[in-house]
PDB file of N, CA and C in Angstrom:
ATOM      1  N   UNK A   1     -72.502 170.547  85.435  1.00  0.00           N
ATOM      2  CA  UNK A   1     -73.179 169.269  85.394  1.00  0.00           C
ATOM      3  C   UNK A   1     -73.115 168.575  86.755  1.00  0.00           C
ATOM      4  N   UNK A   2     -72.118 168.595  87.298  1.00  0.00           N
ATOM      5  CA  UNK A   2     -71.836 168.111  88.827  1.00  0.00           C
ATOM      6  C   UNK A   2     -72.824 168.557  89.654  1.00  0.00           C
ATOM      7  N   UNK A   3     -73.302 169.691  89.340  1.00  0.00           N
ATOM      8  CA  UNK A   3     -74.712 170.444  90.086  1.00  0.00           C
ATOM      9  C   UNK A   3     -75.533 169.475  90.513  1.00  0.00           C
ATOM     10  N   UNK A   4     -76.237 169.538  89.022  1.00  0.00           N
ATOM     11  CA  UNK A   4     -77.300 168.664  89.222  1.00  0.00           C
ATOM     12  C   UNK A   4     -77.010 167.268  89.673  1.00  0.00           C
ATOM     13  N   UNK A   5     -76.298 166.320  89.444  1.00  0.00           N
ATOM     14  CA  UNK A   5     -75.951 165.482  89.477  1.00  0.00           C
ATOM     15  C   UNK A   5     -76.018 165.132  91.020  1.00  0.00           C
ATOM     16  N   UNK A   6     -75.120 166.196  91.760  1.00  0.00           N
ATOM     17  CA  UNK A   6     -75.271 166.315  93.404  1.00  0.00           C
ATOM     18  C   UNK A   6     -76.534 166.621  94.174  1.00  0.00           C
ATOM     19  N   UNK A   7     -76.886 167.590  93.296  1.00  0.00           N
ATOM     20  CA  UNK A   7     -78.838 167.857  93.594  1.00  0.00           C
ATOM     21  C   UNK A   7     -79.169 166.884  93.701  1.00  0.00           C
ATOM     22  N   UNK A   8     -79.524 165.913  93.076  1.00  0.00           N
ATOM     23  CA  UNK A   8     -80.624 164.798  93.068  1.00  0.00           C
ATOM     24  C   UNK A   8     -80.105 163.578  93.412  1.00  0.00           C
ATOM     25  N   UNK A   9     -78.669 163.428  93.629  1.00  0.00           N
ATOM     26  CA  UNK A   9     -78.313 162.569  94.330  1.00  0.00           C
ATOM     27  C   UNK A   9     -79.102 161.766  95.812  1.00  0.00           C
ATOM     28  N   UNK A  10     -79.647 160.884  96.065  1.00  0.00           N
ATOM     29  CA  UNK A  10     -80.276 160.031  97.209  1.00  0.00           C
ATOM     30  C   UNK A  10     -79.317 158.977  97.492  1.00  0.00           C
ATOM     31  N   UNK A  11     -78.670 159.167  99.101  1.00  0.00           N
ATOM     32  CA  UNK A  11     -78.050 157.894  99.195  1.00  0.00           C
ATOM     33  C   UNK A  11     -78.739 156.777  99.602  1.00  0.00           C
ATOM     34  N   UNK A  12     -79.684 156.901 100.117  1.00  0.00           N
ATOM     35  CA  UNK A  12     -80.652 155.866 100.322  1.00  0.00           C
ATOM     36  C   UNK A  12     -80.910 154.781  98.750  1.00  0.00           C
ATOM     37  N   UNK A  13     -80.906 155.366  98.305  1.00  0.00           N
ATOM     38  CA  UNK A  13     -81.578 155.297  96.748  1.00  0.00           C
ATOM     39  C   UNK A  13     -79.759 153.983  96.343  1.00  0.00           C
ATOM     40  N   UNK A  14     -79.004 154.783  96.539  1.00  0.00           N
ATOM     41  CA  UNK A  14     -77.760 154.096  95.929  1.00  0.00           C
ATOM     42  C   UNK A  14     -77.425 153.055  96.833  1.00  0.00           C
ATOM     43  N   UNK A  15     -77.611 153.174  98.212  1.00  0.00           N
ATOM     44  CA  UNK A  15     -77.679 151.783  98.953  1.00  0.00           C
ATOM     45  C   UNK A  15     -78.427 150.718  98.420  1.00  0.00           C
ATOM     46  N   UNK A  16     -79.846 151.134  98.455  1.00  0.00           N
ATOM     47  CA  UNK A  16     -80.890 149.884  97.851  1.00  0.00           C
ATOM     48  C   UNK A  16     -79.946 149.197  96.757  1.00  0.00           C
ATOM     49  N   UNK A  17     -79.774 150.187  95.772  1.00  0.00           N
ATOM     50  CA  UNK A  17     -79.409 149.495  94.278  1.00  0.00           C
ATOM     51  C   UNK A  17     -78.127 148.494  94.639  1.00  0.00           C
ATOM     52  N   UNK A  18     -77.163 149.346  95.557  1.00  0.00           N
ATOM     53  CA  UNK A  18     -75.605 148.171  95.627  1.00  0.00           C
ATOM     54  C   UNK A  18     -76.296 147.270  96.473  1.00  0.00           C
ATOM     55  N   UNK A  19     -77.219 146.877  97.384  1.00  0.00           N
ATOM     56  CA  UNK A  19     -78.224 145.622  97.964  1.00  0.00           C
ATOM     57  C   UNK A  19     -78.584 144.752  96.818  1.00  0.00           C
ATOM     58  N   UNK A  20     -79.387 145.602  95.832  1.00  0.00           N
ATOM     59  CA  UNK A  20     -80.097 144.628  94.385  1.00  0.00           C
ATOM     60  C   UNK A  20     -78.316 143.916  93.663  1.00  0.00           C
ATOM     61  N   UNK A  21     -77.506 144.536  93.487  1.00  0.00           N
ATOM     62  CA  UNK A  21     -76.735 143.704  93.090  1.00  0.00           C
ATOM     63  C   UNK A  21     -75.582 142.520  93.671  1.00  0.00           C
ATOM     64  N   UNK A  22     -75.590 142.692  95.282  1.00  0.00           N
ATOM     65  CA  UNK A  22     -74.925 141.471  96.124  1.00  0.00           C
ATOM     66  C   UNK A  22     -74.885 139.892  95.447  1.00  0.00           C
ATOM     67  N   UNK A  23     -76.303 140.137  95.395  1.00  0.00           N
ATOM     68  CA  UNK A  23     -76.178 138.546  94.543  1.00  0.00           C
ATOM     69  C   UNK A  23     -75.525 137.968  93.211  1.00  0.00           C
ATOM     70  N   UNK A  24     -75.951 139.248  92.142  1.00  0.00           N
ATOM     71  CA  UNK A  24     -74.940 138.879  90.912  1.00  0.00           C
ATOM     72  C   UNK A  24     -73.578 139.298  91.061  1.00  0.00           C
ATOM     73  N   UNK A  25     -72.628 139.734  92.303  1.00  0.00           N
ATOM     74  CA  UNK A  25     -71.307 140.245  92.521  1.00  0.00           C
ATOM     75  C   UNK A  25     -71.216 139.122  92.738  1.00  0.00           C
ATOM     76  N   UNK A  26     -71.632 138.260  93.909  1.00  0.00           N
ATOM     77  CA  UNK A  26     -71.254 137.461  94.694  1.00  0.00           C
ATOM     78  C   UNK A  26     -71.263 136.191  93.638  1.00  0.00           C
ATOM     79  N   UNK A  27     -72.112 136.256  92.733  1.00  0.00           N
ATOM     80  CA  UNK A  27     -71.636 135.099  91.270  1.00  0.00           C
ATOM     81  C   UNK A  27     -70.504 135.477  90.214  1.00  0.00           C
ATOM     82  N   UNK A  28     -69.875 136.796  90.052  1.00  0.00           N
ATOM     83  CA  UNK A  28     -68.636 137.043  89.461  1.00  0.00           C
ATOM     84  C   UNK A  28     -67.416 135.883  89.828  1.00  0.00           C
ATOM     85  N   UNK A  29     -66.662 135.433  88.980  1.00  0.00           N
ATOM     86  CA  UNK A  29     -65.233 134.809  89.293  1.00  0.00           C
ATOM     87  C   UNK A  29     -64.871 135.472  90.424  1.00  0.00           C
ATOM     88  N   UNK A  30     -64.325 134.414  91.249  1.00  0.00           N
ATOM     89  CA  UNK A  30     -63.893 135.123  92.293  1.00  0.00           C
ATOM     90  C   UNK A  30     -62.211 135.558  92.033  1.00  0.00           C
ATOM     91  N   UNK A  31     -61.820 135.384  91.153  1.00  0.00           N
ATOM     92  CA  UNK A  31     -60.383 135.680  90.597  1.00  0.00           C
ATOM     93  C   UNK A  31     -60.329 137.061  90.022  1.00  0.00           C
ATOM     94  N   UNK A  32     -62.013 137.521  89.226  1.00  0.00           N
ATOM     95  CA  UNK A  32     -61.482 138.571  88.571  1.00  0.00           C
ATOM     96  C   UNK A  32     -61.936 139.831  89.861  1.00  0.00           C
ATOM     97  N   UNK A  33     -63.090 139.073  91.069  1.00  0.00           N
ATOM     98  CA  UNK A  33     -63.197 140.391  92.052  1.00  0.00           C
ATOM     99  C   UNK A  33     -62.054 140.158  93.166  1.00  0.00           C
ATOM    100  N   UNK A  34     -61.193 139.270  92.773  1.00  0.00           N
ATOM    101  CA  UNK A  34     -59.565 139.571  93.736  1.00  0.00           C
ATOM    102  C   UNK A  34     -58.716 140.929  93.089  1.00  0.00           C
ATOM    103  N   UNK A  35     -58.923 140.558  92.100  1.00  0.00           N
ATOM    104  CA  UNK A  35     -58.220 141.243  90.989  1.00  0.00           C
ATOM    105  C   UNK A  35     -58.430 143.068  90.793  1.00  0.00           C
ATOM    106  N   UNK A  36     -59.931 142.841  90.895  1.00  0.00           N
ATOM    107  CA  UNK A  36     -60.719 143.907  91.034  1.00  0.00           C
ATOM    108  C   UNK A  36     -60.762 144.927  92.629  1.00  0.00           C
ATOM    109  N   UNK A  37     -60.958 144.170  93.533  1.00  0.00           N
ATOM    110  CA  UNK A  37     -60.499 144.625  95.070  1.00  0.00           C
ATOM    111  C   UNK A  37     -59.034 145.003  94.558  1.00  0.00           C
ATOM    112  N   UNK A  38     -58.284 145.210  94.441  1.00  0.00           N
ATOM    113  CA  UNK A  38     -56.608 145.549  94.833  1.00  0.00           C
ATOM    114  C   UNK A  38     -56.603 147.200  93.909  1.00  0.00           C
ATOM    115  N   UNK A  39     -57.918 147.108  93.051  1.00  0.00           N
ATOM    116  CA  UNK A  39     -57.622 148.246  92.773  1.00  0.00           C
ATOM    117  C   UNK A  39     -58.008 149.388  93.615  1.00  0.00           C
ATOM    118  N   UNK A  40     -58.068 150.670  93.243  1.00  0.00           N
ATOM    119  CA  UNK A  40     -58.640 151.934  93.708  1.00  0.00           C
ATOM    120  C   UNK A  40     -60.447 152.067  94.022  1.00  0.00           C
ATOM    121  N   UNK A  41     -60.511 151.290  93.338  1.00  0.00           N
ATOM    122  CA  UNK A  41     -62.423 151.420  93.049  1.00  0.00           C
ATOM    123  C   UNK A  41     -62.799 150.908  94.010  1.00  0.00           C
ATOM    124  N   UNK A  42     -63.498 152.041  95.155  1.00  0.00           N
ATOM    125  CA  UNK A  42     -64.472 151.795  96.296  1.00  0.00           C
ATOM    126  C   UNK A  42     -65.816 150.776  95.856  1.00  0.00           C
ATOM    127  N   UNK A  43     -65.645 149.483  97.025  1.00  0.00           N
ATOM    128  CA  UNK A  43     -66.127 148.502  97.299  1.00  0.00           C
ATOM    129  C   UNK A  43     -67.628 148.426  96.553  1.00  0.00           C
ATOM    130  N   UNK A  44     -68.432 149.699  96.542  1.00  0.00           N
ATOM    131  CA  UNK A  44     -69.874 149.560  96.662  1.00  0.00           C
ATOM    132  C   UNK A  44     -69.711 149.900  95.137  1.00  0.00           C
ATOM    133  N   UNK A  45     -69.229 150.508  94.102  1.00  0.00           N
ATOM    134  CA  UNK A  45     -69.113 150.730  92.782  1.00  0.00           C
ATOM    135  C   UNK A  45     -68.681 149.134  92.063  1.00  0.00           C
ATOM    136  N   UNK A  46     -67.661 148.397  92.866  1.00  0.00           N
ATOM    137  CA  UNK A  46     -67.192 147.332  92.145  1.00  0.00           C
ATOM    138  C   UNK A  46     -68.435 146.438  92.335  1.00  0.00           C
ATOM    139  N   UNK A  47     -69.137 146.599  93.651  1.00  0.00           N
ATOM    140  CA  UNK A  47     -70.444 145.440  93.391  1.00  0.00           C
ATOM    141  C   UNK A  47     -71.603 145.981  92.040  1.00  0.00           C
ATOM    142  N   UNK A  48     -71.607 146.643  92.213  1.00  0.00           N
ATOM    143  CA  UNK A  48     -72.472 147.077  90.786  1.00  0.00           C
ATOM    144  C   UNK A  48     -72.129 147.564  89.441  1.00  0.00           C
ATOM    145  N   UNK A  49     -71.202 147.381  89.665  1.00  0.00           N
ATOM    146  CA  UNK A  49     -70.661 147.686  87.815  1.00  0.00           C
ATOM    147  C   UNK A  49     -70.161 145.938  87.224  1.00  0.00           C
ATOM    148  N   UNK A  50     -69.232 145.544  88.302  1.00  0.00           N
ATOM    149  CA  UNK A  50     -68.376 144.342  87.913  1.00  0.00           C
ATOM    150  C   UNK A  50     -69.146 143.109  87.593  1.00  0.00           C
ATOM    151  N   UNK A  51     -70.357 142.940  87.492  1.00  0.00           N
ATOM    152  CA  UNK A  51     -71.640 141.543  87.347  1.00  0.00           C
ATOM    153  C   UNK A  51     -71.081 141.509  85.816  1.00  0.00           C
ATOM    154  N   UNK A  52     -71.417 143.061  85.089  1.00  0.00           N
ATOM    155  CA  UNK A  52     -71.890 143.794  83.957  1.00  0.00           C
ATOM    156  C   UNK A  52     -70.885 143.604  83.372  1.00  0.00           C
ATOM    157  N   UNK A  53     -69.860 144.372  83.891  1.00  0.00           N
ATOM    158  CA  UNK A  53     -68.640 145.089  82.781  1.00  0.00           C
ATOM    159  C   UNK A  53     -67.517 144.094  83.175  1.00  0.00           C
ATOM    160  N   UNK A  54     -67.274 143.036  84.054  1.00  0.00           N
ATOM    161  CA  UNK A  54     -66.057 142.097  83.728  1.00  0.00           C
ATOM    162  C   UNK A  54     -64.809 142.746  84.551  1.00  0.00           C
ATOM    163  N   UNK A  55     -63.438 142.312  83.812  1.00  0.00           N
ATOM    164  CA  UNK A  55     -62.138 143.062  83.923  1.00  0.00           C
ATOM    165  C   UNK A  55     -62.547 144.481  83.309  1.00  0.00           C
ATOM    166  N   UNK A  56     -63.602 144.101  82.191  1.00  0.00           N
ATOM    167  CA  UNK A  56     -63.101 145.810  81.566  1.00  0.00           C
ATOM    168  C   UNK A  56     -63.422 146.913  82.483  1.00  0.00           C
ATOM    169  N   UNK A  57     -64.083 146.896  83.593  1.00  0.00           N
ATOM    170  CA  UNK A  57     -64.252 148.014  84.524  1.00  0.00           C
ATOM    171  C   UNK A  57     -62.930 148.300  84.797  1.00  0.00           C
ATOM    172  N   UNK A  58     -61.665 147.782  84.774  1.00  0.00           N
ATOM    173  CA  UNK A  58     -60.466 148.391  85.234  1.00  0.00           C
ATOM    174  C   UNK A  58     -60.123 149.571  84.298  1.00  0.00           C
ATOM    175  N   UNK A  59     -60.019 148.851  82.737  1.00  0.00           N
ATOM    176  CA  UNK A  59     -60.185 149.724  81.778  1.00  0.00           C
ATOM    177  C   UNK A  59     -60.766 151.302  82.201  1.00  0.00           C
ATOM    178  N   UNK A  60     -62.330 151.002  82.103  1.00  0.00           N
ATOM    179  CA  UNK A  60     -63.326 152.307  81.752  1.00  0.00           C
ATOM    180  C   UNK A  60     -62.848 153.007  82.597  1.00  0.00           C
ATOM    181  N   UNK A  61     -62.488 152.843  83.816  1.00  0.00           N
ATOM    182  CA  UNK A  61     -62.217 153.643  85.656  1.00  0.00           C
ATOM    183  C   UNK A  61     -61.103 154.857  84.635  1.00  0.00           C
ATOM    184  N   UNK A  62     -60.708 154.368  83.590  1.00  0.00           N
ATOM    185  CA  UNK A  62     -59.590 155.488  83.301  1.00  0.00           C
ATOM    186  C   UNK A  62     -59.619 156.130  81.897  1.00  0.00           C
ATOM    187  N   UNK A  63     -60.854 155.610  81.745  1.00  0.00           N
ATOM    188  CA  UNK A  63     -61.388 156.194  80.056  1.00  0.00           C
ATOM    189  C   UNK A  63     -62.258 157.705  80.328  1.00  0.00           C
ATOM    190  N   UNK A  64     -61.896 158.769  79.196  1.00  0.00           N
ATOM    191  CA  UNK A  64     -62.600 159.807  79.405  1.00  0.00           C
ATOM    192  C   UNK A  64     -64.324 159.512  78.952  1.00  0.00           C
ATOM    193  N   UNK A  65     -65.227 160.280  79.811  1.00  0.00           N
ATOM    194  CA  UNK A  65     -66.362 159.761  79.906  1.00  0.00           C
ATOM    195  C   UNK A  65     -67.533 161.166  79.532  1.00  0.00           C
ATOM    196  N   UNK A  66     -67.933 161.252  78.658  1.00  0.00           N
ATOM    197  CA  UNK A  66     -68.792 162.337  78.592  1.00  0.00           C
ATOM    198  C   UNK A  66     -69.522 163.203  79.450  1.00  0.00           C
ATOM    199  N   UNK A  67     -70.188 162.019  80.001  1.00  0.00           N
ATOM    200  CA  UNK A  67     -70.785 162.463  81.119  1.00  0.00           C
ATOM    201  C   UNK A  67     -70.651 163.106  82.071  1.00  0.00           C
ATOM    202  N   UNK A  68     -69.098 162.749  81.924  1.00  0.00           N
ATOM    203  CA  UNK A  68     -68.783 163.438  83.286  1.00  0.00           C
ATOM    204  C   UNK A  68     -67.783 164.433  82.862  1.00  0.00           C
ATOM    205  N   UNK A  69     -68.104 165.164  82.074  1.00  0.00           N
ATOM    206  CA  UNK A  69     -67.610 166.372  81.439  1.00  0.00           C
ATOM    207  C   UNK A  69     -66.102 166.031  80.890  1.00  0.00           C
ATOM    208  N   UNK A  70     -66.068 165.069  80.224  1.00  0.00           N
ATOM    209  CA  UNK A  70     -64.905 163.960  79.753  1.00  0.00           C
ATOM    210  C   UNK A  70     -63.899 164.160  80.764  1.00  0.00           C
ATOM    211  N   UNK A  71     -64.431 163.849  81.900  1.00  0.00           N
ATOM    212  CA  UNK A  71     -63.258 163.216  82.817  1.00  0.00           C
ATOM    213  C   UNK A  71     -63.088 162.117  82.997  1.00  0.00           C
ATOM    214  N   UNK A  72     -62.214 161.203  83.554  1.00  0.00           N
ATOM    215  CA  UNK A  72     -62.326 159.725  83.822  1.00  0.00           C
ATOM    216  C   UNK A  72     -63.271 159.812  85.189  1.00  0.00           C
ATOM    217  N   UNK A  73     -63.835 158.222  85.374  1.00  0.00           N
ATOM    218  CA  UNK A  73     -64.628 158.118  86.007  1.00  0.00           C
ATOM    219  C   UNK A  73     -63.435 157.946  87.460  1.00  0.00           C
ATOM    220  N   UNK A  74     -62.296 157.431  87.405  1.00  0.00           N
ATOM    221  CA  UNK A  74     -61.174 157.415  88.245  1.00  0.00           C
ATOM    222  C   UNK A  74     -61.152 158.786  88.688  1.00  0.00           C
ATOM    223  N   UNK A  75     -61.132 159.861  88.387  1.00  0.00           N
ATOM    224  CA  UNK A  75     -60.638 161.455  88.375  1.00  0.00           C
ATOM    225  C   UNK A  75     -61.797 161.484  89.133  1.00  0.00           C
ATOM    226  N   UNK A  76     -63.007 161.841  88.758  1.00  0.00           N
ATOM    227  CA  UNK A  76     -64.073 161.708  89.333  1.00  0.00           C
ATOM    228  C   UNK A  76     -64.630 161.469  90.731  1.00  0.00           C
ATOM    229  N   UNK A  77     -64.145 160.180  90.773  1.00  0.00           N
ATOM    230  CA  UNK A  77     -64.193 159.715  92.709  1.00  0.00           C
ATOM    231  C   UNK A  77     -62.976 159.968  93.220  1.00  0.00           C
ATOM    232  N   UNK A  78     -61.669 160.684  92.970  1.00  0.00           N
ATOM    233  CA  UNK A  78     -60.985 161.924  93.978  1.00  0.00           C
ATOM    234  C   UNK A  78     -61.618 162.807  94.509  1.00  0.00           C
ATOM    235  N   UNK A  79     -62.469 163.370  93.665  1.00  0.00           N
ATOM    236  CA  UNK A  79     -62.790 164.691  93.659  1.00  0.00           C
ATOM    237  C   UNK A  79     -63.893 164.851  95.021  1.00  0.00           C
ATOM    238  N   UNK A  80     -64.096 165.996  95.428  1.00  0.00           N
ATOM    239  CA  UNK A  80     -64.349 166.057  96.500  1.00  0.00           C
ATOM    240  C   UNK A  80     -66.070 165.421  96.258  1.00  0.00           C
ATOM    241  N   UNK A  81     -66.452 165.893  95.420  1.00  0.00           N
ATOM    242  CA  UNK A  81     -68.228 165.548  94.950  1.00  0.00           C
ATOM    243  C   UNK A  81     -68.280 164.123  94.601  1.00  0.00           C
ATOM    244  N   UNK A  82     -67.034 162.764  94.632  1.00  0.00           N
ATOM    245  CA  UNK A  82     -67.693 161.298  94.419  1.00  0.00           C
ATOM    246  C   UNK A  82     -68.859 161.111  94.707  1.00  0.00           C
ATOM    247  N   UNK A  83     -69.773 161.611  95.651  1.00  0.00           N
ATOM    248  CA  UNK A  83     -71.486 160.918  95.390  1.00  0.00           C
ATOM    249  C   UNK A  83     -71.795 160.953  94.111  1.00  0.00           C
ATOM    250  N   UNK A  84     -71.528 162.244  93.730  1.00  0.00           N
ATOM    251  CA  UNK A  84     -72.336 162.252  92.473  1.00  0.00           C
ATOM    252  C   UNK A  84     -71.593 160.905  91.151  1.00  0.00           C
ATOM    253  N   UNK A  85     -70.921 160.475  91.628  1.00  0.00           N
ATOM    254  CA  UNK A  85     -70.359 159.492  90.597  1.00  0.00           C
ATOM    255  C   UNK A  85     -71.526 158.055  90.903  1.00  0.00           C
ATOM    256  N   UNK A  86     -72.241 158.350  91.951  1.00  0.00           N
ATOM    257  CA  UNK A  86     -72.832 156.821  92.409  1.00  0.00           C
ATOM    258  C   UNK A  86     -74.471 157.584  91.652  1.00  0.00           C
ATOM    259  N   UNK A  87     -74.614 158.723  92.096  1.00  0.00           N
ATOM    260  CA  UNK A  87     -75.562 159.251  91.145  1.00  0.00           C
ATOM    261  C   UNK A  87     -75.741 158.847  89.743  1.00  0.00           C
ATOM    262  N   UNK A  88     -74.684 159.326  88.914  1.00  0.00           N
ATOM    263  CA  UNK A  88     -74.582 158.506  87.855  1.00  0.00           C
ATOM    264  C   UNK A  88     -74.742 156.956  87.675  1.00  0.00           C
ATOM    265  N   UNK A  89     -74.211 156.073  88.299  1.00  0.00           N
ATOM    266  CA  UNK A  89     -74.679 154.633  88.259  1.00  0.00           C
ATOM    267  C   UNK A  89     -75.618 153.936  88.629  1.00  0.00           C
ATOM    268  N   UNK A  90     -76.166 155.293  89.325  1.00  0.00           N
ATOM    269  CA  UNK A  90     -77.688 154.713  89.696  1.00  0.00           C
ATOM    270  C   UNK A  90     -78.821 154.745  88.701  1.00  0.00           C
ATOM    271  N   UNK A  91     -78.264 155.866  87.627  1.00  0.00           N
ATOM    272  CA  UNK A  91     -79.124 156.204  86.097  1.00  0.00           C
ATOM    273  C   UNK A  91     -79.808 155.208  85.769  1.00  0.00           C
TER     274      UNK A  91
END
């Protein structure tokens, strides 16, 4: 699944989108994206998930995920292929 996922990956494509969401990050509590920065989760994932998903993005980062062949989405961006994790959020 990582295949494809890396196939069709565009970083161009995943820049635009973390651009479209600056503005609703930048309206999050600024307490819960302090909170959120100290973790592990690279900068450009927390602007586009955290508008949406709150604190619970700390949660999911460590929940097994189908998609990703029930790995955590944490496990995931170790791995040497993380684009393809921005692939996915670009869905």
């Amino acid at each position: 699944m990582r295949d494809i996922y890396l196939k069709e990956f565009k970083l161009g494509s995943w820049a635009n989108m973390v651009q479209l969401y600056q503005e609703r990050y930048d309206q999050v509590d600024p307490a819960i994206r302090v909170k959120v920065a100290e973790s592990k989760i690279p900068k450009e994932i927390q602007m586009v998930l955290l508008p949406d998903m709150g604190e619970y993005l700390l949660t999911w980062m460590d929940r097994k995920v189908p998609a990703l062949g029930h790995e955590t989405p944490s496990d995931y961006l170790k791995s040497e292929e993380s684009d393809g994790m921005n692939f996915i959020l670009a869905k």
